[in-house]
C-alpha atoms as a PDB file:
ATOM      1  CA  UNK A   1      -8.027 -87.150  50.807  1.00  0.00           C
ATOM      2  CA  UNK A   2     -11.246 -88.709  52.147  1.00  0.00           C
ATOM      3  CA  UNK A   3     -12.236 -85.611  53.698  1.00  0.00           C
ATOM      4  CA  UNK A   4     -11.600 -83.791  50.197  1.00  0.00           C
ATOM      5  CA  UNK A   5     -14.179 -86.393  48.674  1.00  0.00           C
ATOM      6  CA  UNK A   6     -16.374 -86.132  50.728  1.00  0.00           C
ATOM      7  CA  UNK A   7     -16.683 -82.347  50.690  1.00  0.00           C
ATOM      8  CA  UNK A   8     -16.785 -82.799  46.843  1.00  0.00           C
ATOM      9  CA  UNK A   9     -19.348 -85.238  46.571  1.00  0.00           C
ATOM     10  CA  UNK A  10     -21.631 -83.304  49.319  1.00  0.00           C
ATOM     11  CA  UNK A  11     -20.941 -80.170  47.554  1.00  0.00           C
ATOM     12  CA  UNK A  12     -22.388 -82.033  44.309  1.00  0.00           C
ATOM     13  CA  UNK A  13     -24.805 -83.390  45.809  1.00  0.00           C
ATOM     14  CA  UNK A  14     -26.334 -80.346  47.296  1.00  0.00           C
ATOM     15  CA  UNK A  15     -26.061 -78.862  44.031  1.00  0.00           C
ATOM     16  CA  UNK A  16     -28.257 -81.528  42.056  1.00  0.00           C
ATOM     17  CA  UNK A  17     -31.198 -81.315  44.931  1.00  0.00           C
ATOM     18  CA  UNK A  18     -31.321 -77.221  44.422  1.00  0.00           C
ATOM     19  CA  UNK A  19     -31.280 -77.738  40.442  1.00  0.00           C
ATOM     20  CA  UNK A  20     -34.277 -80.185  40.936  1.00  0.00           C
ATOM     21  CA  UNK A  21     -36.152 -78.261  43.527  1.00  0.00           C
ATOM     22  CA  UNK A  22     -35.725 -75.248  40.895  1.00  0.00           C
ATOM     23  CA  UNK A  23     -36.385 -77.338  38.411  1.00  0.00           C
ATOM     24  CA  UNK A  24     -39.892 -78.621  40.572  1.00  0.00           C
ATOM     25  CA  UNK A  25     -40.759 -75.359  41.372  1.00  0.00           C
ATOM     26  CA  UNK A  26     -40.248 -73.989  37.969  1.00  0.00           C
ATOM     27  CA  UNK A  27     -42.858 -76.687  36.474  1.00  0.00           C
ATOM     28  CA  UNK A  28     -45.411 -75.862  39.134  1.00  0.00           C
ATOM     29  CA  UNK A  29     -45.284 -72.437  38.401  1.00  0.00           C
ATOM     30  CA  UNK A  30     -45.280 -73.132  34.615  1.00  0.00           C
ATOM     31  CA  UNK A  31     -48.283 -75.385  35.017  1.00  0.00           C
ATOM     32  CA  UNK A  32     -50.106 -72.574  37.091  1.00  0.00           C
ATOM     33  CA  UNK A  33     -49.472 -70.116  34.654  1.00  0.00           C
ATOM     34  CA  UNK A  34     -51.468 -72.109  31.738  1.00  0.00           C
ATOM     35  CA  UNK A  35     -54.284 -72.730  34.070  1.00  0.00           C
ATOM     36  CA  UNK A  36     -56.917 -70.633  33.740  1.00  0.00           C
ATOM     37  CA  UNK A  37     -57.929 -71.034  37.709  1.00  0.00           C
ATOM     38  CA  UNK A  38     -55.239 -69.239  38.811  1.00  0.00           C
ATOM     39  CA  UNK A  39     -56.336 -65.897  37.179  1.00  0.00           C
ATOM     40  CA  UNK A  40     -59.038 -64.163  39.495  1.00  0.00           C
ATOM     41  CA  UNK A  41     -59.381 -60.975  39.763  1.00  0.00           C
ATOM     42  CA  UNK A  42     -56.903 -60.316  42.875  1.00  0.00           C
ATOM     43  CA  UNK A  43     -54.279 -62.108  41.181  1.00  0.00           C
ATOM     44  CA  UNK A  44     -55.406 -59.828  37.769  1.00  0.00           C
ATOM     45  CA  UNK A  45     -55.178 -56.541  40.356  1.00  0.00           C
ATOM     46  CA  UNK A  46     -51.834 -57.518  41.605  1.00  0.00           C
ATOM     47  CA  UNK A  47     -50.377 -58.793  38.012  1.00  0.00           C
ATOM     48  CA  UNK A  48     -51.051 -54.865  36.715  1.00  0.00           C
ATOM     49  CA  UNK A  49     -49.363 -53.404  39.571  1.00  0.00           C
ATOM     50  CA  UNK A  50     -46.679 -55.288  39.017  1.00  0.00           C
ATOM     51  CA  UNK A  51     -46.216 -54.807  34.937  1.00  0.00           C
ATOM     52  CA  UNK A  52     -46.989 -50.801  36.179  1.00  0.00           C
ATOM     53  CA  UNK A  53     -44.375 -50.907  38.653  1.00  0.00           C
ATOM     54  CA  UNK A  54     -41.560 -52.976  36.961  1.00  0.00           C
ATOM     55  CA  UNK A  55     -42.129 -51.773  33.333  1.00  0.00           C
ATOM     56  CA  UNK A  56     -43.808 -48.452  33.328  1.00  0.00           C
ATOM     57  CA  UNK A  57     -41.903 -46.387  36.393  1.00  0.00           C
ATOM     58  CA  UNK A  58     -38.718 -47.620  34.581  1.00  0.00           C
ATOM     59  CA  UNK A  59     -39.483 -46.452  31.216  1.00  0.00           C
ATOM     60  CA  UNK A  60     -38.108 -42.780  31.679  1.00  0.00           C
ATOM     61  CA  UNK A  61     -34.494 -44.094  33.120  1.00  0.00           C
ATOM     62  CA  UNK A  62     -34.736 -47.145  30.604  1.00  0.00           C
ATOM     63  CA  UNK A  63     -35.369 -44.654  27.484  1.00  0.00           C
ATOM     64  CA  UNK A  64     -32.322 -42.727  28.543  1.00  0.00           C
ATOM     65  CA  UNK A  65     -30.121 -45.239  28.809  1.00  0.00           C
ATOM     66  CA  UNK A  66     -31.389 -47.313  25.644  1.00  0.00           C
ATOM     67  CA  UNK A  67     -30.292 -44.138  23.599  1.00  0.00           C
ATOM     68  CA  UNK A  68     -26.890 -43.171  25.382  1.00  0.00           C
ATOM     69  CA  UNK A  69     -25.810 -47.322  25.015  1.00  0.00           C
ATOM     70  CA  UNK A  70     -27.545 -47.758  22.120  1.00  0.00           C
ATOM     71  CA  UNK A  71     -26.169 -44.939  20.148  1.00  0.00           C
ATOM     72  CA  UNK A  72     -22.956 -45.326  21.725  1.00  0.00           C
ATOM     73  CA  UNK A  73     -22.499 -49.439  20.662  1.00  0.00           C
ATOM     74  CA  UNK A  74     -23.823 -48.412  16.981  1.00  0.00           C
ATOM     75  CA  UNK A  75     -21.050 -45.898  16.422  1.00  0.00           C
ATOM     76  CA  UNK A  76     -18.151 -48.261  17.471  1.00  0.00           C
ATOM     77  CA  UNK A  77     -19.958 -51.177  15.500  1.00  0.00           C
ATOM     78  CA  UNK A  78     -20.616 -48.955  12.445  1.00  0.00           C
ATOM     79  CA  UNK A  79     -16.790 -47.700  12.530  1.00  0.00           C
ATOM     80  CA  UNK A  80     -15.448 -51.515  13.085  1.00  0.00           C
ATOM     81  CA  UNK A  81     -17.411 -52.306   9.816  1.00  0.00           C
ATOM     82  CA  UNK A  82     -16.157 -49.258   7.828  1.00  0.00           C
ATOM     83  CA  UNK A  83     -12.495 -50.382   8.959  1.00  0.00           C
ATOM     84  CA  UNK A  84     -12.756 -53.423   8.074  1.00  0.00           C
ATOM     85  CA  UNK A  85     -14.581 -53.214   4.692  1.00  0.00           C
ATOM     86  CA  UNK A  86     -17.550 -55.128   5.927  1.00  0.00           C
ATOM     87  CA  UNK A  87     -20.499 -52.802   4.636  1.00  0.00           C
ATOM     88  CA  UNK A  88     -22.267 -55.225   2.860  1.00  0.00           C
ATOM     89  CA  UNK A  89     -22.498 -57.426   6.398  1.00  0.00           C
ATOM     90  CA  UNK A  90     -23.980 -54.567   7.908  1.00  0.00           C
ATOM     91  CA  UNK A  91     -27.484 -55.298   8.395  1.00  0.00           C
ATOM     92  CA  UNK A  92     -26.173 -59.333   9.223  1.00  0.00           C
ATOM     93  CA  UNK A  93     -24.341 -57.499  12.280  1.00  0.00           C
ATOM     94  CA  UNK A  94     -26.818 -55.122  13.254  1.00  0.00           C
ATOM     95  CA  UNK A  95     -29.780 -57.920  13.193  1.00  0.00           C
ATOM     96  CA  UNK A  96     -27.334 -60.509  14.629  1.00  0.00           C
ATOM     97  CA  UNK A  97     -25.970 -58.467  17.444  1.00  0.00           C
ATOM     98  CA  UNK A  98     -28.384 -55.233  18.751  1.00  0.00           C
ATOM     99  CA  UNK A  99     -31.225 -56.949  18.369  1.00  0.00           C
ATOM    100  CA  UNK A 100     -30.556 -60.925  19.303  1.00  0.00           C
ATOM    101  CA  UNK A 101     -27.563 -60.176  22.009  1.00  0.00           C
ATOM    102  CA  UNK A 102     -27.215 -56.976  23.295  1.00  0.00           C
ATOM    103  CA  UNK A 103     -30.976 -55.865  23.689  1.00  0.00           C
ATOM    104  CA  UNK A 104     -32.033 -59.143  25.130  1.00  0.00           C
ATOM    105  CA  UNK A 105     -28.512 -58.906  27.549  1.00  0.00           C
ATOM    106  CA  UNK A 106     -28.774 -55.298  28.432  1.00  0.00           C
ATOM    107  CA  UNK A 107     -32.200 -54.871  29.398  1.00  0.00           C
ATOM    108  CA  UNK A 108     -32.093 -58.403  31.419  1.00  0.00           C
ATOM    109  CA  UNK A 109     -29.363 -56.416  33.416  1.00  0.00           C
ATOM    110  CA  UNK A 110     -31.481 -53.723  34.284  1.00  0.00           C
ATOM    111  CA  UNK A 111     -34.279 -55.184  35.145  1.00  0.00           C
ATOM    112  CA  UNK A 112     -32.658 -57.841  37.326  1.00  0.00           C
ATOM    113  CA  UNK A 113     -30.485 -54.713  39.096  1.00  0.00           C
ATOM    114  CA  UNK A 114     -33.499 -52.774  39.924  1.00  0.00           C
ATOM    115  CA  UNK A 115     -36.489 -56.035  40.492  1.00  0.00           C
ATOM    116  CA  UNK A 116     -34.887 -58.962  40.837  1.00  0.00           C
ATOM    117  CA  UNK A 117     -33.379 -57.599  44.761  1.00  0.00           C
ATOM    118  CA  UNK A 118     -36.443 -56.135  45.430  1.00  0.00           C
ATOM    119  CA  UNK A 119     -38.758 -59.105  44.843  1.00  0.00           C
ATOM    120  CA  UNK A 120     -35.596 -61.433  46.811  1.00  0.00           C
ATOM    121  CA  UNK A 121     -36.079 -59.294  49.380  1.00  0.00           C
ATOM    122  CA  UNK A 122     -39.532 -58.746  49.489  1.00  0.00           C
ATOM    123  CA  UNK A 123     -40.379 -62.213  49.651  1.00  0.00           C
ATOM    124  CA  UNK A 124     -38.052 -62.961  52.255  1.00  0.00           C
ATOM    125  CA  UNK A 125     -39.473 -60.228  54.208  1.00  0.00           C
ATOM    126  CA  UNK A 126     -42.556 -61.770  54.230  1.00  0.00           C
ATOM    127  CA  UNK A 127     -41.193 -64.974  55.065  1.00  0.00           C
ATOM    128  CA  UNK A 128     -39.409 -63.701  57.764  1.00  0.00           C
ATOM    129  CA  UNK A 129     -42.442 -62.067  59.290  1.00  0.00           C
ATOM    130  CA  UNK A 130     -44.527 -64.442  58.663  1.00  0.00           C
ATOM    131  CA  UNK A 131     -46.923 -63.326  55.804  1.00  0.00           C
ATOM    132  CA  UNK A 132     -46.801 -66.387  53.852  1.00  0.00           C
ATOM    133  CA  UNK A 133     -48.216 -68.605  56.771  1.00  0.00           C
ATOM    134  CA  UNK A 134     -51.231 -65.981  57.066  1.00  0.00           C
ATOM    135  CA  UNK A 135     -52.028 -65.980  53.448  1.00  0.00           C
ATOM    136  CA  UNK A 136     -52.288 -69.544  53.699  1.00  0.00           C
ATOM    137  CA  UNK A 137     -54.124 -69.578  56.801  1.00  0.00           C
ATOM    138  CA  UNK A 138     -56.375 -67.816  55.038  1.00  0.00           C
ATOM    139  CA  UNK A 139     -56.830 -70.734  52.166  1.00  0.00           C
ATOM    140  CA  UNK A 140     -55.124 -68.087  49.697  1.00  0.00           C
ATOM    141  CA  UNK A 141     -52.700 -69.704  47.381  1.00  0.00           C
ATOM    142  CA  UNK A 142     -49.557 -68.341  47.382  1.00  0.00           C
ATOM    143  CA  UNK A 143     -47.938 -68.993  44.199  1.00  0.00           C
ATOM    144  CA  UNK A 144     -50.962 -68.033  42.138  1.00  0.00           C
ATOM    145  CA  UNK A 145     -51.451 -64.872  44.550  1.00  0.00           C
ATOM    146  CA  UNK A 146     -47.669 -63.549  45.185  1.00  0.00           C
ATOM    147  CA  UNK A 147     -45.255 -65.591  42.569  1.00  0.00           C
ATOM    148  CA  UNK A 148     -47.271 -65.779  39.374  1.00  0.00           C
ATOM    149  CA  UNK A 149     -48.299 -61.802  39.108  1.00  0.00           C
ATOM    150  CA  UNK A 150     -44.180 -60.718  39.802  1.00  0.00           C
ATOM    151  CA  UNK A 151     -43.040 -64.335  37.125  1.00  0.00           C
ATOM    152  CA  UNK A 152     -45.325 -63.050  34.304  1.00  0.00           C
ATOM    153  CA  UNK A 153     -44.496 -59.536  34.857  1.00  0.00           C
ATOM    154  CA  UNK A 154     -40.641 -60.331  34.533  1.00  0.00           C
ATOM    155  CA  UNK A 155     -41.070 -62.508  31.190  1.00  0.00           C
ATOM    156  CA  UNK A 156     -43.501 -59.786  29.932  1.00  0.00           C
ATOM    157  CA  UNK A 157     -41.020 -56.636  30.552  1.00  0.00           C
ATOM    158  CA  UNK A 158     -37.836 -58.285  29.390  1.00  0.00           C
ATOM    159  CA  UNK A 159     -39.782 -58.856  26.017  1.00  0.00           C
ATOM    160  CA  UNK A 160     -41.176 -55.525  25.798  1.00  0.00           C
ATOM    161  CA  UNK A 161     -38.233 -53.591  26.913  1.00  0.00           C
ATOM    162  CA  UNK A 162     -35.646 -55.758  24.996  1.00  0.00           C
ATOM    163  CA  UNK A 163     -37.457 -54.894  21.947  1.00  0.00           C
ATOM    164  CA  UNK A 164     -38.005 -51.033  23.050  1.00  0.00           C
ATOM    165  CA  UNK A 165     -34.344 -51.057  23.129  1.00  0.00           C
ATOM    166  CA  UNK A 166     -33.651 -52.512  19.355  1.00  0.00           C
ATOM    167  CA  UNK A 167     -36.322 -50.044  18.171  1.00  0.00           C
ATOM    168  CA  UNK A 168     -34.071 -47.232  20.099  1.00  0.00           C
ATOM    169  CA  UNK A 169     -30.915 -48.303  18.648  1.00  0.00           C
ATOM    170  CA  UNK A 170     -31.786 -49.226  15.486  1.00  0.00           C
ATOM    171  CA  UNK A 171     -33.425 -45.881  14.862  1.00  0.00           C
ATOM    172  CA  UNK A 172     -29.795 -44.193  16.274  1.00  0.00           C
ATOM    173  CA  UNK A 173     -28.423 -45.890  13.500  1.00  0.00           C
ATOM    174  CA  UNK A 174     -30.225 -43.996  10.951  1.00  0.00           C
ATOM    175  CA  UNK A 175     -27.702 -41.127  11.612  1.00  0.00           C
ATOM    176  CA  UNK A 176     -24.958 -43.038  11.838  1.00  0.00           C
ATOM    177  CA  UNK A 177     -25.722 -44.883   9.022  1.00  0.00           C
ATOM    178  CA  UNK A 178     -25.766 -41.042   7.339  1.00  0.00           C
ATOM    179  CA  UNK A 179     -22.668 -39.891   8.889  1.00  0.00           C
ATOM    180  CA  UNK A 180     -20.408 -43.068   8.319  1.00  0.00           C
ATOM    181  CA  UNK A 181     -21.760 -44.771   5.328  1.00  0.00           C
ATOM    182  CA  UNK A 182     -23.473 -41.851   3.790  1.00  0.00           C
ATOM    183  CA  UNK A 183     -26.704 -43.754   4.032  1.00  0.00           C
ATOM    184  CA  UNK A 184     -30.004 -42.456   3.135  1.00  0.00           C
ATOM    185  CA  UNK A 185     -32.893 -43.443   5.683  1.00  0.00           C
ATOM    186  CA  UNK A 186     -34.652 -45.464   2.768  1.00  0.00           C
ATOM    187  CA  UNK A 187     -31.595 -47.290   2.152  1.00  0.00           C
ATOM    188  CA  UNK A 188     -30.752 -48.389   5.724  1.00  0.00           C
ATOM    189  CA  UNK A 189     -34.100 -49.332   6.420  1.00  0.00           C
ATOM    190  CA  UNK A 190     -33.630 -51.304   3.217  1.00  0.00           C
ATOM    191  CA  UNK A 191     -30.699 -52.933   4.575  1.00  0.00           C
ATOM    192  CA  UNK A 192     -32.425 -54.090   7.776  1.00  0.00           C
ATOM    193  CA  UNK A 193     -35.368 -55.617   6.159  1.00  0.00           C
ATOM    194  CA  UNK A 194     -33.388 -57.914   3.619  1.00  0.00           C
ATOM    195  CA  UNK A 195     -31.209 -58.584   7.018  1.00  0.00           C
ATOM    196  CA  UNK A 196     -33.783 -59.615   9.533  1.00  0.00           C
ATOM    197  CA  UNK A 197     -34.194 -63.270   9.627  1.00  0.00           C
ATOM    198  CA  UNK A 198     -37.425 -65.008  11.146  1.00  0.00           C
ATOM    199  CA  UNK A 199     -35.347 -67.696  13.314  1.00  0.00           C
ATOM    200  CA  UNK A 200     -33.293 -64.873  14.608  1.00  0.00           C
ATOM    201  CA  UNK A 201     -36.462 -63.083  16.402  1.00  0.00           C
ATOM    202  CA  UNK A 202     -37.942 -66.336  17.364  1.00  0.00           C
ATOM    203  CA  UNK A 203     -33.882 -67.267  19.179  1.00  0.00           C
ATOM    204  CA  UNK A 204     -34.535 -63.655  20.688  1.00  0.00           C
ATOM    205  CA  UNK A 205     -37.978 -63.955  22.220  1.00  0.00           C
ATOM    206  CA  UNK A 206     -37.557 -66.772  23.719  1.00  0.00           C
ATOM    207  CA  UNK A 207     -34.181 -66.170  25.081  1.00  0.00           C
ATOM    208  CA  UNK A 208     -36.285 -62.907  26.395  1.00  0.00           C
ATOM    209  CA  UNK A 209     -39.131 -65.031  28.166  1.00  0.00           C
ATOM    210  CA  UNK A 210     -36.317 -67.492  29.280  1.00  0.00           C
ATOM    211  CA  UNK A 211     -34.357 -64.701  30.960  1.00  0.00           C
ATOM    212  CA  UNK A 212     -37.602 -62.976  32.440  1.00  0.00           C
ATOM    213  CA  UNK A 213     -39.184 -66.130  34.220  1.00  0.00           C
ATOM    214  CA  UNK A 214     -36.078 -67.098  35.546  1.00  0.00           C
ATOM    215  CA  UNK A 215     -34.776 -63.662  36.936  1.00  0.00           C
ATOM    216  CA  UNK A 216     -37.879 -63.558  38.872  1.00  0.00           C
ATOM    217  CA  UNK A 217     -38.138 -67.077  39.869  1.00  0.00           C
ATOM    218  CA  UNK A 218     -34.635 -67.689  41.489  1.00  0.00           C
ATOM    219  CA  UNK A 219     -34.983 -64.386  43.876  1.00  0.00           C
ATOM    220  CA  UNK A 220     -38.516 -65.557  44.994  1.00  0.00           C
ATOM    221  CA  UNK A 221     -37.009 -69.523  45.603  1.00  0.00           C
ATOM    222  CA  UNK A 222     -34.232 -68.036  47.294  1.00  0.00           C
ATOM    223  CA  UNK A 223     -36.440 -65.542  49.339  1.00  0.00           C
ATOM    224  CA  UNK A 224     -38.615 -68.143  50.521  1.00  0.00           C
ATOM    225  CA  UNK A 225     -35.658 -70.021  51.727  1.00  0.00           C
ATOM    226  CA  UNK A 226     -35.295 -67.471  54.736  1.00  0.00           C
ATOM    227  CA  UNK A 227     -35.177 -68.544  58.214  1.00  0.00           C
ATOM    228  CA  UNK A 228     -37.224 -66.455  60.774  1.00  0.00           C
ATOM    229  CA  UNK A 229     -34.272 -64.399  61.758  1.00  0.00           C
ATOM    230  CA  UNK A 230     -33.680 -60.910  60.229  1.00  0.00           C
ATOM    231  CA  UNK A 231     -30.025 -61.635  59.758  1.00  0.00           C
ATOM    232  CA  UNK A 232     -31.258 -64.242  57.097  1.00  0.00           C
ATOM    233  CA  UNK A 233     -32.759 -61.818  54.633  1.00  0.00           C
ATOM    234  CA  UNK A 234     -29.173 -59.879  53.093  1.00  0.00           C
ATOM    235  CA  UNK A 235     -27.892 -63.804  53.097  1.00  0.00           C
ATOM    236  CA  UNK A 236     -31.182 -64.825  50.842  1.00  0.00           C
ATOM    237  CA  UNK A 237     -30.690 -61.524  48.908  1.00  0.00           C
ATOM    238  CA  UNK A 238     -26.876 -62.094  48.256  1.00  0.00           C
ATOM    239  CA  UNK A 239     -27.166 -65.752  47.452  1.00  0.00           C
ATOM    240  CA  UNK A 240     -30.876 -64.836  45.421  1.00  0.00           C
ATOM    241  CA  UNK A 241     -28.390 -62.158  43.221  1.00  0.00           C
ATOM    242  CA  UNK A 242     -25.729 -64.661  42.511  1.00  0.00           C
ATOM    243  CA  UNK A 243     -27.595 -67.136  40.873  1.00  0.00           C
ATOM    244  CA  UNK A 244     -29.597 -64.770  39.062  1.00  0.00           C
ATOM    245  CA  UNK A 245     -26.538 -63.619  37.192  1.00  0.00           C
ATOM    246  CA  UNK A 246     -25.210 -67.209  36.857  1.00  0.00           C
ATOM    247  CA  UNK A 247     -28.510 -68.211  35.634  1.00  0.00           C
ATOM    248  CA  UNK A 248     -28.268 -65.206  33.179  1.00  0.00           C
ATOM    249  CA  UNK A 249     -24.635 -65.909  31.950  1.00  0.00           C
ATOM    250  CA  UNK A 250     -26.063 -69.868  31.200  1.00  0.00           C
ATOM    251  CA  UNK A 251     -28.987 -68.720  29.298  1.00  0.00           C
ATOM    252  CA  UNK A 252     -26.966 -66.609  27.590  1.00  0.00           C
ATOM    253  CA  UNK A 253     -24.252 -69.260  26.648  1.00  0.00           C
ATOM    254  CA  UNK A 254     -27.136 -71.509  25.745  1.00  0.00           C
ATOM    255  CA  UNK A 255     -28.779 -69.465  23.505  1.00  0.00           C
ATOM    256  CA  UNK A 256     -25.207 -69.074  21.316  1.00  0.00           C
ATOM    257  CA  UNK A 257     -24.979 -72.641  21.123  1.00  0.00           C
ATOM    258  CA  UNK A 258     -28.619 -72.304  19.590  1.00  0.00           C
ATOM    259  CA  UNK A 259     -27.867 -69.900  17.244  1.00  0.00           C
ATOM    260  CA  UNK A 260     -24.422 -71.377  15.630  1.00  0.00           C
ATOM    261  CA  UNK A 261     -26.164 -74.487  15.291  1.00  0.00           C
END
C-alpha cells in the first residue's frame, strides 16, 4: 500500500514540475515573441523558411484533402439536416461546426502529423550532436534563433490553413446546398452571412493560435530533453507526439467549455 502511494504521489509530482517547466518555458517564449529584439534579420531569414516549408510545400496535399473531407463531411451534414427537418439551423450548423470545430481540428492534425515529428526530431538531433552548445558558444540565442521562427510559423499556418479549409468546404457546399436543398448560390451565401457570429470566429482563432504555439512548443521541449545518446531521440519523438495530441484533445475540450458558456 505504501509502495502504491508513493508511486502515486511521485507520479503526481513529476507531472506538476513538467506542467510548470512547460508552463516557464511557454512564458519565455511568449515574452520573446513580443519583443522586438528578438527579430533580426537571421531570425527573419529562418522564420520565412519555415512559414515556406510548413505552409507553402503543404498547400498542394492540404488543398486535396480540404476538398475530398470537406465535401465529404458537408454531404452527410447536409443529409442529417434534411432528415431531420432542421433546414432553417443550417447555416447555425455549418458556422458552428466546419468552421469553429472541424477546420480548426483537422488541419491541427495535419500539420502536427507532418511538422510537429520533424521539428521533435530535429531538435533532438541537434541536441544530441551537440548543435545547441555551439550556437551558444557562439553568444547566439537559441530560442530567438531556432524556437521562435518554427513557434510563430506553427500559430501562423494553423490560422491560415484552418481558414483555407472553411473557405474550401464552405464553397463545396454551394452544390450541395443545390442538390439537397435546391439552394440557389445567392441564397446559401445568404444563409451563411445571417449565420456567422463574431464570438464564434474570435473562439476559432484563438483556439487556432492556441493549437499552433503549442504543437510546436511541446516537440521542441521534449526534443531538447534528449540525452547525448542516439537511442534517446525515437524516445523524445514518441513521448514529444503523445503530448502533442493530449495537448490537442485539452485545447479542444477547453475550447467547448468556452463556447457553451
Amino acid at each position: 500500500m505504501t509502495a502504491a502511494l508513493e508511486y502515486v504521489g511521485k507520479a503526481c509530482l513529476n507531472m506538476a514540475k513538467a506542467f510548470y517547466d512547460t508552463l516557464y518555458f511557454a512564458i519565455t517564449v511568449i515574452l520573446k515573441m513580443v519583443s522586438r529584439r528578438s527579430y533580426n534579420s537571421a531570425v527573419k531569414m529562418v522564420l520565412v523558411n519555415q512559414i515556406y516549408y510548413t505552409s507553402m510545400q503543404i498547400l498542394p496535399l492540404f488543398i486535396g484533402i480540404s476538398i475530398i473531407f470537406g465535401s465529404l463531411i458537408i454531404g452527410i451534414v447536409f443529409q442529417i439536416i434534411k432528415n431531420l427537418g432542421l433546414d432553417d439551423y443550417l447555416g447555425r450548423i455549418l458556422m458552428g461546426l466546419v468552421v469553429t470545430e472541424l477546420s480548426p481540428f483537422i488541419t491541427v492534425l495535419l500539420i502536427a502529423l507532418r511538422s510537429s515529428s520533424a521539428i521533435n526530431t530535429e531538435i533532438a538531433v541537434m541536441k544530441v550532436n551537440n548543435e545547441l552548445k555551439t550556437l551558444e558558444a557562439f553568444n547566439i540565442d537559441v530560442i530567438d534563433y531556432l524556437f521562435l521562427p518554427r513557434i510563430i510559423t506553427g500559430v501562423v499556418s494553423v490560422v491560415l490553413l484552418s481558414s483555407l479549409f472553411s473557405i474550401l468546404a464552405l464553397t463545396s457546399g454551394m452544390l450541395f446546398s443545390k442538390l439537397i436543398f435546391g439552394m440557389s448560390v445567392d441564397v446559401y451565401t445568404n444563409v451563411l452571412l445571417k449565420s456567422a457570429n463574431f464570438y464564434d470566429i474570435v473562439i476559432s482563432l484563438i483556439k487556432c493560435s492556441t493549437f499552433g504555439f503549442f504543437i510546436t512548443l511541446i516537440p521542441i521541449r521534449f526534443g531538447m530533453r534528449a540525452s547525448n545518446e542516439l537511442t534517446s531521440i525515437p524516445v523524445a519523438v514518441l513521448n514529444g507526439m503523445v503530448k502533442v495530441f493530449i495537448a490537442i484533445v485539452l485545447i479542444e475540450v477547453s475550447s467547448l467549455i468556452l463556447s457553451s458558456i
